[in-house]
Protein backbone atom coordinates (compact mmCIF):
# COMPACT_ATOMS: atom_id res chain seq x y z
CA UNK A 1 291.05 56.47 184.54
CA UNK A 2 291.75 60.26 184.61
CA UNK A 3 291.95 60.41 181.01
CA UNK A 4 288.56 59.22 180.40
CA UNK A 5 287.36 61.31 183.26
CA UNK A 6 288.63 64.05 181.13
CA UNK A 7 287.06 62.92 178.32
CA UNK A 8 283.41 62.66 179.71
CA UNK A 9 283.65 65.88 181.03
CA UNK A 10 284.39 67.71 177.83
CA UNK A 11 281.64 66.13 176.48
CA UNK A 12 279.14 67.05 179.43
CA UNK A 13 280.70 70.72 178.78
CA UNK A 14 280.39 70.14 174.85
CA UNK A 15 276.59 69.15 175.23
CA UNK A 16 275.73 71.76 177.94
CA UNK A 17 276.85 74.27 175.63
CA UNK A 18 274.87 73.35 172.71
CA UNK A 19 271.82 73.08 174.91
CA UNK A 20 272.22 77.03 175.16
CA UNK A 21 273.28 77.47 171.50
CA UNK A 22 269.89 75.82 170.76
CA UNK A 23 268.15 78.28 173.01
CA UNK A 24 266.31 80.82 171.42
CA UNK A 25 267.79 84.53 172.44
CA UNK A 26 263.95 85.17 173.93
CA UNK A 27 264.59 82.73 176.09
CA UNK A 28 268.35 83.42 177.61
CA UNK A 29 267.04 86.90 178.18
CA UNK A 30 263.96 86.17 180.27
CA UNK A 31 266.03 83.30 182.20
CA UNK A 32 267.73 85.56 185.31
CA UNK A 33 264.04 87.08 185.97
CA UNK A 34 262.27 83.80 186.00
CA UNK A 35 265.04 83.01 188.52
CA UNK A 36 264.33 85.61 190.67
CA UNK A 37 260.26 85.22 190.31
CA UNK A 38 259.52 83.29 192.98
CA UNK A 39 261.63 85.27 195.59
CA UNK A 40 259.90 89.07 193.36
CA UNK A 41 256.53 86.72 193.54
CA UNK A 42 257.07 86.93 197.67
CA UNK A 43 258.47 90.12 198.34
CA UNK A 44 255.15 91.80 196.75
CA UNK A 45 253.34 89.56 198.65
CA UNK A 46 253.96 90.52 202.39
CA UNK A 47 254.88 94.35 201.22
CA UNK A 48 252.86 95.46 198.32
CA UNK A 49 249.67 93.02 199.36
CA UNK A 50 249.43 94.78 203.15
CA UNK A 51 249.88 98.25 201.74
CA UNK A 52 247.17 98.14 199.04
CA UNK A 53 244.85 96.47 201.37
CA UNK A 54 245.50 99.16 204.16
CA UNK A 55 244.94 102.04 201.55
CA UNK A 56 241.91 100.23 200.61
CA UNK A 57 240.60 100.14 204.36
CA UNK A 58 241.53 103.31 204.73
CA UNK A 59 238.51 104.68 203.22
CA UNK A 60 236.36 102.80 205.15
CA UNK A 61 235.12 102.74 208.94
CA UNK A 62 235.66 99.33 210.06
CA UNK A 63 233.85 98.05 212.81
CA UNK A 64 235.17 94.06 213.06
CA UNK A 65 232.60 92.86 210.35
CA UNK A 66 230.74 96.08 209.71
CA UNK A 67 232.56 98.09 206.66
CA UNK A 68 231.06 101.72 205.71
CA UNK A 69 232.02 103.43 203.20
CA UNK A 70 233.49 107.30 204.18
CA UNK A 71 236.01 108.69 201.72
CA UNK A 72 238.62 110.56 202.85
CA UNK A 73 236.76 111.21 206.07
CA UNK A 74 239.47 109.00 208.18
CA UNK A 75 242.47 111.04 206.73
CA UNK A 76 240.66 114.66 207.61
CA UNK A 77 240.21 113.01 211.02
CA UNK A 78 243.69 112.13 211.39
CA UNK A 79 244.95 115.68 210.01
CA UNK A 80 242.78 117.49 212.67
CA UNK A 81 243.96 114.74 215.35
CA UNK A 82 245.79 116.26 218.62
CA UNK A 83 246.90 112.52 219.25
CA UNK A 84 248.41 111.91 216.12
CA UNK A 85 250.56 115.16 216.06
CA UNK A 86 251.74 114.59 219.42
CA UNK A 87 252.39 110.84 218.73
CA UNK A 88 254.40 112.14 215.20
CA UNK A 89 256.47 114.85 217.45
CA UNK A 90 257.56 112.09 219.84
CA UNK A 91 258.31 109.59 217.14
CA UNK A 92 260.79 112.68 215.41
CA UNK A 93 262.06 113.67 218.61
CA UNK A 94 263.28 110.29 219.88
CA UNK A 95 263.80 109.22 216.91
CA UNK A 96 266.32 111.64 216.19
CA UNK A 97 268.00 111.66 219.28
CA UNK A 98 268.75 108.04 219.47
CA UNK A 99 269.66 108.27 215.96
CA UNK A 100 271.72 110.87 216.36
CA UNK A 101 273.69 109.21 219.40
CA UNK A 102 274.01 106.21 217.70
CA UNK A 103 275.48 107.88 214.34
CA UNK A 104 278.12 109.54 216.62
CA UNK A 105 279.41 107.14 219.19
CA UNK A 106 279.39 104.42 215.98
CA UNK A 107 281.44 106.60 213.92
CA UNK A 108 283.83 107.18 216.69
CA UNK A 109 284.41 104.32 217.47
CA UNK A 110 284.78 102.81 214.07
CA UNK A 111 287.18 105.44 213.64
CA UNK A 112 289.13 104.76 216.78
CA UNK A 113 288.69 100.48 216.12
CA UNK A 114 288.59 100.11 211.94
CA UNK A 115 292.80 99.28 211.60
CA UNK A 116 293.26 97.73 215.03
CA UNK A 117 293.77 93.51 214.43
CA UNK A 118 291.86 92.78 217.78
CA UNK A 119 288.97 94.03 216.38
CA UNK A 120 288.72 92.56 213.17
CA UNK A 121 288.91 88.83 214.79
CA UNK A 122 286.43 89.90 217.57
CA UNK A 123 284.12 92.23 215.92
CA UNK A 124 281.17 89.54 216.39
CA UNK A 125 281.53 90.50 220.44
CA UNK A 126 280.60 94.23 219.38
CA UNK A 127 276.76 92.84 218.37
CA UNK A 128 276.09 90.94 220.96
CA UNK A 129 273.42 93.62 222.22
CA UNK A 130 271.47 93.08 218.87
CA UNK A 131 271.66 89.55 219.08
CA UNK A 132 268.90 89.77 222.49
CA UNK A 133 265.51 89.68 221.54
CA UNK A 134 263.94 93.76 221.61
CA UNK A 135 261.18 92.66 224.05
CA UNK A 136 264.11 90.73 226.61
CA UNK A 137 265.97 94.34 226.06
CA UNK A 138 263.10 96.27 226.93
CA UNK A 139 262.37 94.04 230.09
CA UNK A 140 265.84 94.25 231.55
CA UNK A 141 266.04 97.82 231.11
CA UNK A 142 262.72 98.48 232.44
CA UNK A 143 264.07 96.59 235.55
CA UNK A 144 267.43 98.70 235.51
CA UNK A 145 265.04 102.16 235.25
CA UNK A 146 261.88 101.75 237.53
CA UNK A 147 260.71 98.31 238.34
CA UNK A 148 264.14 97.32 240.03
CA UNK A 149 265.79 101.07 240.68
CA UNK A 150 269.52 100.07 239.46
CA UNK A 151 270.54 103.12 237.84
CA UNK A 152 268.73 105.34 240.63
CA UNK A 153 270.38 103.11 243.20
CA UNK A 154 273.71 103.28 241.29
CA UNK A 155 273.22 107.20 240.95
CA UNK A 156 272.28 107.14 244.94
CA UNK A 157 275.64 105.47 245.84
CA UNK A 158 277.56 108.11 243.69
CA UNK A 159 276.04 110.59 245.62
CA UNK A 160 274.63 112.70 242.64
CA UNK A 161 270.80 112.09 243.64
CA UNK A 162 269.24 111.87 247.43
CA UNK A 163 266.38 109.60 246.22
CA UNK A 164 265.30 107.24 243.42
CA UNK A 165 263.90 108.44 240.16
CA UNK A 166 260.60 108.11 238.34
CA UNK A 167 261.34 107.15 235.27
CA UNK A 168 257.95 106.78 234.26
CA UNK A 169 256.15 110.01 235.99
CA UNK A 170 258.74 112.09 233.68
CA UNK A 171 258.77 113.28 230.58
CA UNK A 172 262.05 113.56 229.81
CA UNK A 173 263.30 110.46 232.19
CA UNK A 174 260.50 108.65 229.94
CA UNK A 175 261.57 109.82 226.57
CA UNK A 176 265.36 109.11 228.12
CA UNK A 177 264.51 105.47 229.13
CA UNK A 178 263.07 104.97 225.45
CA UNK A 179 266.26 106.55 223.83
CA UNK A 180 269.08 104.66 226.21
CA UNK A 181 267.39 101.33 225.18
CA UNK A 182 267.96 101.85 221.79
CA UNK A 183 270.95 103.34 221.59
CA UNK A 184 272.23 100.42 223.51
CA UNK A 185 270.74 97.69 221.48
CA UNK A 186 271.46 99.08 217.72
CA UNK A 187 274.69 100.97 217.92
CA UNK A 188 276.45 97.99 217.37
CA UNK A 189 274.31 98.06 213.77
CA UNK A 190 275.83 100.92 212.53
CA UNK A 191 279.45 100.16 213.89
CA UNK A 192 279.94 97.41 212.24
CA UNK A 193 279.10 99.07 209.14
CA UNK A 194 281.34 101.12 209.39
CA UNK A 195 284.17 99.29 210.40
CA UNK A 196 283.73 97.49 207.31
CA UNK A 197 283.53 100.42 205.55
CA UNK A 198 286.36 101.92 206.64
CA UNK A 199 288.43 98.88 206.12
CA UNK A 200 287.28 98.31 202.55
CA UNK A 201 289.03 101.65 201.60
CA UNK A 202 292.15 101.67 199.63
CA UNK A 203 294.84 101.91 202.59
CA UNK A 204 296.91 103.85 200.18
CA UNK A 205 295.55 107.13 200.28
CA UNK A 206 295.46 107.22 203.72
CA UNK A 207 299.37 106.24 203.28
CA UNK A 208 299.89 108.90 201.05
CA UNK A 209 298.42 111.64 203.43
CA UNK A 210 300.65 110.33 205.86
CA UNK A 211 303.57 110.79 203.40
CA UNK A 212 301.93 114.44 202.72
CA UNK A 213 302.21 115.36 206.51
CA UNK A 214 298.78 114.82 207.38
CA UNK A 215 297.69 113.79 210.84
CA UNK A 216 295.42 110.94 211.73
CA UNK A 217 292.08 113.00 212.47
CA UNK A 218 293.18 115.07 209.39
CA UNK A 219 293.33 111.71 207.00
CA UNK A 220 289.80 110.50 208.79
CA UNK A 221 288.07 114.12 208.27
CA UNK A 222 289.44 114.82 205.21
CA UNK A 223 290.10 111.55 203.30
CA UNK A 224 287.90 108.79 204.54
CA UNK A 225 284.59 110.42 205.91
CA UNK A 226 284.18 111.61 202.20
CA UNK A 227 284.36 108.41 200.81
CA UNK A 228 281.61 106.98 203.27
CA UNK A 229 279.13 109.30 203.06
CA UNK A 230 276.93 106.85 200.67
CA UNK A 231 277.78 104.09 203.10
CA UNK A 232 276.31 106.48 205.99
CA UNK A 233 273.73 107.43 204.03
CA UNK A 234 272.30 103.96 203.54
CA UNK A 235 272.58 102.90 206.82
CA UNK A 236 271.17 105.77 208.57
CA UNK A 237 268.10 105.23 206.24
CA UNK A 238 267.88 101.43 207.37
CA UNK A 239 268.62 102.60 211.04
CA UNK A 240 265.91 106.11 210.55
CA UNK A 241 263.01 103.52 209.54
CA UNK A 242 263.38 100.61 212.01
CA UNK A 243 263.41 103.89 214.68
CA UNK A 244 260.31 105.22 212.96
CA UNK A 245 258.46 101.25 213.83
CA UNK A 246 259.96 101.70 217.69
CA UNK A 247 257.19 99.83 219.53
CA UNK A 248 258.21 97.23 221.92
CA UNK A 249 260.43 99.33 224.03
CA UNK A 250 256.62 101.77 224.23
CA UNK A 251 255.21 98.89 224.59
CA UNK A 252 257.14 97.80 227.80
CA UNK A 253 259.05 100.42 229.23
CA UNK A 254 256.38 103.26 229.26
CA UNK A 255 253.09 102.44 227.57
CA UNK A 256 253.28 105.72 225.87
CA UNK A 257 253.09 107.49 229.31
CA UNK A 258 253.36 109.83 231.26
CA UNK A 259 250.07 111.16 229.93
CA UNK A 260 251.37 110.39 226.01
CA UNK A 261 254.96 111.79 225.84
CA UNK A 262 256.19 108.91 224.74
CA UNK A 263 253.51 107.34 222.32
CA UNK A 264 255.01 106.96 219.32
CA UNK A 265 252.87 106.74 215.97
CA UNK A 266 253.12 102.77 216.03
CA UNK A 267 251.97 102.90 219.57
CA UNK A 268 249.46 104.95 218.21
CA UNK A 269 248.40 102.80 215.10
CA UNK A 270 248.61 99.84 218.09
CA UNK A 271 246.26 101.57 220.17
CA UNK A 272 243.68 102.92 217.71
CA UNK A 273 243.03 98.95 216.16
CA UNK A 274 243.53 97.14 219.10
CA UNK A 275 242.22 98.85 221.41
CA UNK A 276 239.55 101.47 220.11
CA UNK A 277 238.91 98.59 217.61
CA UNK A 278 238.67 101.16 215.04
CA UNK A 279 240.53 99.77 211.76
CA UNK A 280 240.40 102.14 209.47
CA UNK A 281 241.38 104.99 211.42
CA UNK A 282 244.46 102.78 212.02
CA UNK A 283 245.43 102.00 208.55
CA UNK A 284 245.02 105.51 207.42
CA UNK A 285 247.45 106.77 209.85
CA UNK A 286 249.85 103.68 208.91
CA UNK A 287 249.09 105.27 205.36
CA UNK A 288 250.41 108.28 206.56
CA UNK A 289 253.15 106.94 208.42
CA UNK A 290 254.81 104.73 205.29
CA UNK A 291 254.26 108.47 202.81
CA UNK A 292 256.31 110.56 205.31
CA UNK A 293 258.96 107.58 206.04
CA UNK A 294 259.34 106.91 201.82
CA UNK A 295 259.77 110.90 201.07
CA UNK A 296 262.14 111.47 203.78
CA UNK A 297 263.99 108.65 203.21
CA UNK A 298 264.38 109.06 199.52
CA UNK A 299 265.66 112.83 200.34
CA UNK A 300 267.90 112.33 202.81
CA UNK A 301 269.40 109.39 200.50
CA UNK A 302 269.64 111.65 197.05
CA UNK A 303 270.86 114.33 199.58
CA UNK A 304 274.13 112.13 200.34
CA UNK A 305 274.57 110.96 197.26
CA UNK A 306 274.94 114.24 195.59
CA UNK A 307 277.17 115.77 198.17
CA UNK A 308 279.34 111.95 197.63
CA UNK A 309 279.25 112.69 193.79
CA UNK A 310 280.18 116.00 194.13
């Protein structure tokens, strides 16, 4: 029985192979990209489809059905926009912050976390917070900063304030709210990277520095923070353009108030289509918004990888 097993599968093999000997070399080349068509084929739909249709309406005023015809008019509208540049500021500002926060507790813990055992088995407890839906994020933590008062009770009972906060009738407590909900949702994101990261590295050099005399936050500084700065550069990109969409915590928490601190520009694009019904306005700023996120994302990337090459 197993021998003529054997024997029928050398002869499947035998057959298969002179199916592809009797290939042409045309067609073994184009093979791998008409296996990736269909998944190409639907990328460039939901991406490339929306943008070119959004550049297109872009030169238009849009009224629901009504289409006219303007140019460039929506663009030099947007440029000399007071809105705009204030909703860009607070979209940099917060962005960066959070960003910021989240790069450095990440990377310190990863650093602290990245050879302990516990971790590695458990490391699926460290994402739980991305696992909530944003919008059930943004509702509990608009309940823990003004609808509910539990951090200004919990800062009452410490005894470092004598009443409760308004979170929302102050612009930095606003801009804070917007920040702290983030940072607590997607620092997990980048940990994990990192952790991986960090124990993907060749535990020999870090042996030899040891053998060299080297301390532990010598070996990390010197020795593996190098080595991930490709790996950081990546994910800060990923990380830097989901911050640059941040909408549903605006959308919840604050509304873009008090009187537009904290409207970002997707809160803006939001408000401008949906609410001015104004379309083309919209999709010229979105226009704008995808340039600026592409250029600084490509130089920040290039940036890293140079300094990792070098």
């Amino acid at each position: 029985m197993a021998d003529a097993m054997a024997v029928n599968t050398g002869r499947a093999t035998r057959v298969a192979r002179s199916h592809l000997r009797r290939r042409s070399p045309l067609a073994r080349k184009a093979l791998p990209y008409l296996l990736v068509a269909p998944a190409v084929i639907y990328l460039l739909g939901i991406t490339l489809y929306p943008g070119l249709y959004a550049i297109y309406q872009s030169l238009f005023r849009v009224k629901f059905n009504s289409w006219t015809f303007i140019g460039l008019e929506n663009y030099q509208k947007l440029f000399a926009d007071r809105e705009f540049w204030g909703s860009l500021w607070n979209t940099f500002l917060m962005g960066s912050s959070a960003l910021a926060i989240e790069f450095v507790v990440a990377l310190g813990l990863a650093a602290l976390a990245y050879r302990d055992p516990w971790i590695r088995h458990w490391r699926i407890v460290f994402l739980l917070p991305m696992l909530f839906m944003p919008s059930a994020v943004s509702f509990i933590w608009k309940l823990a900063f003004n609808d509910g008062r539990v951090v200004s009770d919990i800062l009452m009972r410490i005894g470092l304030i004598e009443r409760p906060l308004d979170f929302l009738g102050n612009v930095f407590l606003a801009r804070l709210s917007l920040v702290v909900t983030d940072v607590w949702q997607w620092t997990p994101f980048l940990f994990i990277i990192f952790v991986a990261a960090l124990q993907s590295q060749d535990a020999e050099l870090e042996e030899a520095a040891q053998l060299d005399g080297a301390r532990w936050p010598q070996i990390f500084w010197n020795v593996s923070l190098p080595m991930l700065k490709p790996i950081i550069a990546v994910a800060l990109v990923l990380r830097g353009i989901d911050i640059v969409t941040m909408f549903t915590s605006v959308f919840i928490i604050t509304g873009g108030t008090p009187g537009g601190a904290t409207e970002t520009m997707s809160y803006f694009i939001y408000r401008t289509g949906f609410k001015r019904f104004d379309f083309g306005y919209a999709s010229a700023a979105s226009v704008c918004m995808l340039v600026l996120t592409v250029i600084i994302a490509q130089t920040f990337v290039k940036r890293f990888f140079r300094s990792a090459r070098e």
